[in-house]
PDB file of N, CA and C in Angstrom:
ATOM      1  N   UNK A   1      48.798  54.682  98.082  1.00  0.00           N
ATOM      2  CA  UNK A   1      48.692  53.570  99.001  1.00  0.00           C
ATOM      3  C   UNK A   1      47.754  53.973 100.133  1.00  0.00           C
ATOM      4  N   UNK A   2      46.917  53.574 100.152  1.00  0.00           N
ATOM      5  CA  UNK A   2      45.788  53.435 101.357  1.00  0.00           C
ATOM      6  C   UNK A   2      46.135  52.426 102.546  1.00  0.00           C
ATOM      7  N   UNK A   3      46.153  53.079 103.871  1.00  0.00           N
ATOM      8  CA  UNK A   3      46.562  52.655 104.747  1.00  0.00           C
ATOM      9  C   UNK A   3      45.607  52.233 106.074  1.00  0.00           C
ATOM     10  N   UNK A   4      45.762  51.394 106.748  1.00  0.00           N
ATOM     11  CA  UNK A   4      44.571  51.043 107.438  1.00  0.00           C
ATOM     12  C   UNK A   4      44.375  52.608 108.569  1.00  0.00           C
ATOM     13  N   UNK A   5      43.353  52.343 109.107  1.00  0.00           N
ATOM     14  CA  UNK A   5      43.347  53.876 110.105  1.00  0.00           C
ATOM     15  C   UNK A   5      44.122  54.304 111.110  1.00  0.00           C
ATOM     16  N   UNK A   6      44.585  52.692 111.947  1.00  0.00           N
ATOM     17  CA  UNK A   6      45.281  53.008 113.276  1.00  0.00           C
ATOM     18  C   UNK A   6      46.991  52.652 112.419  1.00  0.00           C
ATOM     19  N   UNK A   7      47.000  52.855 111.829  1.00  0.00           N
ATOM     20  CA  UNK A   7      48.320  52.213 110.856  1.00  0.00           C
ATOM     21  C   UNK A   7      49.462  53.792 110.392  1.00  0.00           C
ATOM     22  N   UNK A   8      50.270  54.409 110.629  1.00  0.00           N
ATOM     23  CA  UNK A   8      50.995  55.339 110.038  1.00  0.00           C
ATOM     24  C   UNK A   8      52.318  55.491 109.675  1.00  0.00           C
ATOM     25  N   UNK A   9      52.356  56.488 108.651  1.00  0.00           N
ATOM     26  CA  UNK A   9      53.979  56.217 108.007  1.00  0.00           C
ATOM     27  C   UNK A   9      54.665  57.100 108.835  1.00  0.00           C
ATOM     28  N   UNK A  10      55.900  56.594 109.068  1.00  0.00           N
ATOM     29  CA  UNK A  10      57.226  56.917 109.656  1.00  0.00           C
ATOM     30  C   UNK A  10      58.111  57.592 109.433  1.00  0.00           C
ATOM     31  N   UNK A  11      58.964  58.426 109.085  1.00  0.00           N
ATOM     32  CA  UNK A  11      60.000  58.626 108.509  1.00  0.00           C
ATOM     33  C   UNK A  11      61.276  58.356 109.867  1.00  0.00           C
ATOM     34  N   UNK A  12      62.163  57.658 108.988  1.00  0.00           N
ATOM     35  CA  UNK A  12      63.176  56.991 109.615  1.00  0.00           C
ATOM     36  C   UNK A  12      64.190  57.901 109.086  1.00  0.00           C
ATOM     37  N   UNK A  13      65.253  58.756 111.061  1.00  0.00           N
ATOM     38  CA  UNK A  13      66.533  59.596 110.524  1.00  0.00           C
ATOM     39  C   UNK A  13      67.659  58.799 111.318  1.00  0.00           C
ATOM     40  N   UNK A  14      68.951  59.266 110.640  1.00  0.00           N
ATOM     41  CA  UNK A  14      70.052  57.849 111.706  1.00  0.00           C
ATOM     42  C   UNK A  14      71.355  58.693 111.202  1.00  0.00           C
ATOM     43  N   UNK A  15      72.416  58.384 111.841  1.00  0.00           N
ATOM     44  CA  UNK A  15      74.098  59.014 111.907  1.00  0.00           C
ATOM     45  C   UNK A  15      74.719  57.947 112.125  1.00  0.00           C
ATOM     46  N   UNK A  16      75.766  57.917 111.849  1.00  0.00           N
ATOM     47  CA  UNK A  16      77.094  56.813 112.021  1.00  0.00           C
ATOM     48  C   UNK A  16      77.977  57.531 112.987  1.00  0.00           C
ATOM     49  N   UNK A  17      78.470  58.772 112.767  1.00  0.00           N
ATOM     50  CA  UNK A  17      79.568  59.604 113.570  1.00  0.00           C
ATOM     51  C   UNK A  17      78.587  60.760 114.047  1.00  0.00           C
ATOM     52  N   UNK A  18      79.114  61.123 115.701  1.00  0.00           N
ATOM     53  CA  UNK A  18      78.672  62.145 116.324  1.00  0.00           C
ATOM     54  C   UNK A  18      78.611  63.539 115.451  1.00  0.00           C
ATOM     55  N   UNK A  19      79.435  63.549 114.811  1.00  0.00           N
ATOM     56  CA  UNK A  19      79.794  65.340 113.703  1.00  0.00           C
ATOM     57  C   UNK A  19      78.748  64.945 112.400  1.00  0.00           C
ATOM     58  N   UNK A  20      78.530  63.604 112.268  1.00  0.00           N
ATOM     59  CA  UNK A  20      77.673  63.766 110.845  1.00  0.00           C
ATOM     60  C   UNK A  20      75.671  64.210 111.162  1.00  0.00           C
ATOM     61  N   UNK A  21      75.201  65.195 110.319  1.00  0.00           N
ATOM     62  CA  UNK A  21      73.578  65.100 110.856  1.00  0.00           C
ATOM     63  C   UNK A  21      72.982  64.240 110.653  1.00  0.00           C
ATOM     64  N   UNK A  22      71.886  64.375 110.969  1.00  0.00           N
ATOM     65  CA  UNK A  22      71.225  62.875 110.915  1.00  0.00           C
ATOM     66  C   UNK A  22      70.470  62.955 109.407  1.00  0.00           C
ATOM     67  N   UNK A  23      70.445  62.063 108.832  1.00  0.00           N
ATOM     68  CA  UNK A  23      69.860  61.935 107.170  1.00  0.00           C
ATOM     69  C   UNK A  23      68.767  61.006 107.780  1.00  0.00           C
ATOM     70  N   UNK A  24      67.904  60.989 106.576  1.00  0.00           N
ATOM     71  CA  UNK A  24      67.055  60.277 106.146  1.00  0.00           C
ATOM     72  C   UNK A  24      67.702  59.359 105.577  1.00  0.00           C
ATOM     73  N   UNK A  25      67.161  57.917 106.259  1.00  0.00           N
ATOM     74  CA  UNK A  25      67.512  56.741 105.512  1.00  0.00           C
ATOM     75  C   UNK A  25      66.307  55.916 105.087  1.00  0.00           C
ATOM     76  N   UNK A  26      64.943  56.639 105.252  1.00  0.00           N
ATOM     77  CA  UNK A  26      63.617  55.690 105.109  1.00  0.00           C
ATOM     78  C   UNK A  26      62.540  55.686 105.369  1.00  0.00           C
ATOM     79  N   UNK A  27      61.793  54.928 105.454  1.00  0.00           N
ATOM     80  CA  UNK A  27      60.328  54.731 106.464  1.00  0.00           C
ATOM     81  C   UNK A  27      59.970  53.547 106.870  1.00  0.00           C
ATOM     82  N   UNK A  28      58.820  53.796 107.805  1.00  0.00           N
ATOM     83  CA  UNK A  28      58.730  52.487 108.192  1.00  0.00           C
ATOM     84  C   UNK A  28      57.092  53.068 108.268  1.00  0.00           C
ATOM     85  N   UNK A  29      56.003  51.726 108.446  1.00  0.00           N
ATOM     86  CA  UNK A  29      54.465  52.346 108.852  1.00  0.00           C
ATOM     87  C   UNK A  29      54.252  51.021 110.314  1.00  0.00           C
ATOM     88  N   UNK A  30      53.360  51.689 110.668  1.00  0.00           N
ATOM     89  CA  UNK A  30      53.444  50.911 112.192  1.00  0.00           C
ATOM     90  C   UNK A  30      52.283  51.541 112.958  1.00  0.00           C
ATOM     91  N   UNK A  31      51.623  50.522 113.646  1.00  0.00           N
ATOM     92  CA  UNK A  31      50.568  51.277 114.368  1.00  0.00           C
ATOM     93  C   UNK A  31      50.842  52.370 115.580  1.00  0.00           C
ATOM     94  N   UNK A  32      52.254  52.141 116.019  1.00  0.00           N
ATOM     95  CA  UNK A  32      52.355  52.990 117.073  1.00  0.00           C
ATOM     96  C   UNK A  32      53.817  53.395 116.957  1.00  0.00           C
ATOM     97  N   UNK A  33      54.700  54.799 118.041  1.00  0.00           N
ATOM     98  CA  UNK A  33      55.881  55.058 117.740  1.00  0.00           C
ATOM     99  C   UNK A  33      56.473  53.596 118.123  1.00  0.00           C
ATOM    100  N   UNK A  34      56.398  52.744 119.308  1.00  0.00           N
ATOM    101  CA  UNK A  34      56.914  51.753 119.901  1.00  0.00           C
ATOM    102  C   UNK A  34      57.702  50.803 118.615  1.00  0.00           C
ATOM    103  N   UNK A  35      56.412  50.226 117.853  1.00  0.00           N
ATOM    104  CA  UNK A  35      57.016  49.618 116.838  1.00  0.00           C
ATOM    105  C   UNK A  35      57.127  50.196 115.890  1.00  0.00           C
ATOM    106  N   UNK A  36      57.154  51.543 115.527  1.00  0.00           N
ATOM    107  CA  UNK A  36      57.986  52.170 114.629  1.00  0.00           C
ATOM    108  C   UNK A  36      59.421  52.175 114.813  1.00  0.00           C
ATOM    109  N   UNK A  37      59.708  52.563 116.239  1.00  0.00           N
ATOM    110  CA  UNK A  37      61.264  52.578 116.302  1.00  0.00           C
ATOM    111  C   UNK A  37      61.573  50.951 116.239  1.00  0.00           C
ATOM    112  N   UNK A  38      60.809  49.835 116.656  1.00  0.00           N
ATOM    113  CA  UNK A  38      61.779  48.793 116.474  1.00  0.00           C
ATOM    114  C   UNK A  38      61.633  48.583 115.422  1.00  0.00           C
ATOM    115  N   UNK A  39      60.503  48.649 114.466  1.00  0.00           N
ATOM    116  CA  UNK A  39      60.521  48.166 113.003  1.00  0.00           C
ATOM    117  C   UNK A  39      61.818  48.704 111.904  1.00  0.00           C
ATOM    118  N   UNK A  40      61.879  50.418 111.989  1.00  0.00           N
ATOM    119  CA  UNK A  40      63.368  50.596 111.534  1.00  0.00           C
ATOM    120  C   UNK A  40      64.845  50.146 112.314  1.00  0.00           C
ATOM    121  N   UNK A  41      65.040  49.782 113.780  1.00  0.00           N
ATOM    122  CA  UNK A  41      65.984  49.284 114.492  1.00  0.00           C
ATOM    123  C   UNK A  41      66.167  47.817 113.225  1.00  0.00           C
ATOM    124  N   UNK A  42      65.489  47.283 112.995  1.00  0.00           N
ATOM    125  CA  UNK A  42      65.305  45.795 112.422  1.00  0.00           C
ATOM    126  C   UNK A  42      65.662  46.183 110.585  1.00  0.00           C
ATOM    127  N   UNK A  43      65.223  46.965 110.106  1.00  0.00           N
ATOM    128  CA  UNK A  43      64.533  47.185 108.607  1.00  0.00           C
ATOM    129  C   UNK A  43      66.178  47.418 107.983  1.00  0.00           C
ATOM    130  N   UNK A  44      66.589  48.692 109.232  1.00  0.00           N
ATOM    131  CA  UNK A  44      67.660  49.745 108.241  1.00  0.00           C
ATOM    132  C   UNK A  44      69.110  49.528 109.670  1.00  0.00           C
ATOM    133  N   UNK A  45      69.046  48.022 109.431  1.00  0.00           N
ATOM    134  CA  UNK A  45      70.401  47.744 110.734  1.00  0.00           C
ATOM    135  C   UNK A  45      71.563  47.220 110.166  1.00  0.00           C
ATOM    136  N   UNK A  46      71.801  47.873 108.631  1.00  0.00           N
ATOM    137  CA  UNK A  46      73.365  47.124 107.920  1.00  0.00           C
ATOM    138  C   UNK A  46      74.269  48.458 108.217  1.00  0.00           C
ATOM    139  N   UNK A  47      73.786  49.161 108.678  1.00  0.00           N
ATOM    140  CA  UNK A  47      75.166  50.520 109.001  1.00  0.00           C
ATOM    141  C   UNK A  47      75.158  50.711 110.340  1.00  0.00           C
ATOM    142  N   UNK A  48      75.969  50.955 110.949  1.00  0.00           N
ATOM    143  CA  UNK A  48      76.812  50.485 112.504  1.00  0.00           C
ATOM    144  C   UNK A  48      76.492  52.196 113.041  1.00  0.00           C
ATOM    145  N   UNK A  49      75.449  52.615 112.772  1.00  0.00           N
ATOM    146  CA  UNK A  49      74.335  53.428 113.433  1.00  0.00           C
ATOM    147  C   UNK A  49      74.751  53.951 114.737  1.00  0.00           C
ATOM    148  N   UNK A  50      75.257  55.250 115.324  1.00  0.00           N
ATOM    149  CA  UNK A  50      74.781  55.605 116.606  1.00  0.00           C
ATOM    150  C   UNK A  50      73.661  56.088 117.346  1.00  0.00           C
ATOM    151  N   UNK A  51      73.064  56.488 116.494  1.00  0.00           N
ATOM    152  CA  UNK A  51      71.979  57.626 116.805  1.00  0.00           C
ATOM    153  C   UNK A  51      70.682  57.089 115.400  1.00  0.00           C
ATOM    154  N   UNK A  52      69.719  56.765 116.118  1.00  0.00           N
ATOM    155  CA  UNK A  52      68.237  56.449 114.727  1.00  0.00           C
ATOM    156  C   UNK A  52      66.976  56.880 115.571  1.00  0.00           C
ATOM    157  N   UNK A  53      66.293  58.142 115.202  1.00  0.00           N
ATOM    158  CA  UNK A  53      64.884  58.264 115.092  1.00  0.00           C
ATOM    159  C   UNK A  53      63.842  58.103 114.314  1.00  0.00           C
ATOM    160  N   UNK A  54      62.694  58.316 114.828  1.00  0.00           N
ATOM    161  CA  UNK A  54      61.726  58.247 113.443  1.00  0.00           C
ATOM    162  C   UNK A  54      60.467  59.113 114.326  1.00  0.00           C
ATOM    163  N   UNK A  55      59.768  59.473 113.248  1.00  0.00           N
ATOM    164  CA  UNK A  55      58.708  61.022 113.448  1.00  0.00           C
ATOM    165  C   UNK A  55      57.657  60.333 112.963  1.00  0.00           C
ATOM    166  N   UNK A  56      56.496  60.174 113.249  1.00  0.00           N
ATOM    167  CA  UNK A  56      55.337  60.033 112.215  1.00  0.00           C
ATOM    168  C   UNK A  56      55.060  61.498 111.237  1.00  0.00           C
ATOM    169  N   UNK A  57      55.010  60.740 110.691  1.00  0.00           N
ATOM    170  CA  UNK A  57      55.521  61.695 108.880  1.00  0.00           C
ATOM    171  C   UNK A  57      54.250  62.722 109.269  1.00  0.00           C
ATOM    172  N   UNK A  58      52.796  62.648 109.941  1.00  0.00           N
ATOM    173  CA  UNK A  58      51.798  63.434 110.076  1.00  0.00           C
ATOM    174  C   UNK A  58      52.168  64.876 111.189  1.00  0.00           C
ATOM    175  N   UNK A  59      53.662  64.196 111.759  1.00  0.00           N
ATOM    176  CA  UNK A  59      53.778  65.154 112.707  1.00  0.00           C
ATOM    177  C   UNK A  59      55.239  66.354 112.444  1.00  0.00           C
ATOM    178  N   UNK A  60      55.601  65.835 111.179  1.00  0.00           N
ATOM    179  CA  UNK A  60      56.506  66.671 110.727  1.00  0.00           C
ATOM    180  C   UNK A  60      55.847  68.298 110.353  1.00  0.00           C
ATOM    181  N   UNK A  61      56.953  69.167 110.490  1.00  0.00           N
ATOM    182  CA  UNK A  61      56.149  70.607 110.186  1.00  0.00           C
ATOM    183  C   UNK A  61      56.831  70.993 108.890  1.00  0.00           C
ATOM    184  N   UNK A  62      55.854  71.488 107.968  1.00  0.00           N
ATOM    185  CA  UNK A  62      56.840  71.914 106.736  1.00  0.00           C
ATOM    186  C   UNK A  62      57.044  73.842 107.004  1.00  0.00           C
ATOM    187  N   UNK A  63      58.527  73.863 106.843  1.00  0.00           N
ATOM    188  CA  UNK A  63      59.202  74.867 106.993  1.00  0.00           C
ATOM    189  C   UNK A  63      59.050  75.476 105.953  1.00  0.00           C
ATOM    190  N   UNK A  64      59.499  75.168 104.765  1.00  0.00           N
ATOM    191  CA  UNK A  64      58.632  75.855 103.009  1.00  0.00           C
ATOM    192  C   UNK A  64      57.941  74.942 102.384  1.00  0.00           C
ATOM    193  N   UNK A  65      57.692  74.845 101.546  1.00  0.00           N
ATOM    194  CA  UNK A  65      56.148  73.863 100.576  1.00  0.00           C
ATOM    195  C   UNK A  65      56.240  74.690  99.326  1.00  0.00           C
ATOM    196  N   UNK A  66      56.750  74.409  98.189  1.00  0.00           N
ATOM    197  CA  UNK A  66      57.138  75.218  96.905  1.00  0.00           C
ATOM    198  C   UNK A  66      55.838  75.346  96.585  1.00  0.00           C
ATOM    199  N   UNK A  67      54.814  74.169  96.916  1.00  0.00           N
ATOM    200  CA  UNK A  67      53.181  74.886  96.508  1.00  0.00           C
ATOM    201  C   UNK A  67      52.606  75.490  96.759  1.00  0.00           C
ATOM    202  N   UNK A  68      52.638  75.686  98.003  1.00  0.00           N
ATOM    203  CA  UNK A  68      51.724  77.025  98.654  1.00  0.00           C
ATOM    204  C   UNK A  68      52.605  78.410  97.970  1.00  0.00           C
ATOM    205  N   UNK A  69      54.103  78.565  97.833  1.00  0.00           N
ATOM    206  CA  UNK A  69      54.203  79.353  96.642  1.00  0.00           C
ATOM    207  C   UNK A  69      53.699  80.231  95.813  1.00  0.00           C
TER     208      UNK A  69
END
């Protein structure tokens, strides 16, 4: 999927209970964090959620990579 330039993917993380970590429930793409966070607030709002972030997926760091391997 080719994406426009000012346009980026999201990854969307969220918890229900303070003791549970936060999972991945998704993504969202969005020109900026602003409407990234409301676009998943809106997208992924059927679970009664305490806690939802989202990272632009370009700014995640990979900790291992089985390819570089």
């Amino acid at each position: 999927m080719t994406l426009k330039p000012d346009i980026q993917v999201y990854e969307v993380f969220a918890r229900q209970r303070r003791k549970d970590p936060l999972a991945h429930v998704g993504t969202v793409t969005a020109p900026n964090d602003d409407l990234a966070a409301a676009y998943a607030r809106s997208i992924y709002n059927e679970e009664p959620w305490i806690e939802m972030r989202v990272i632009a997926r370009k700014n995640l760091i990979a900790a291992l990579d089985l390819e570089e391997v």
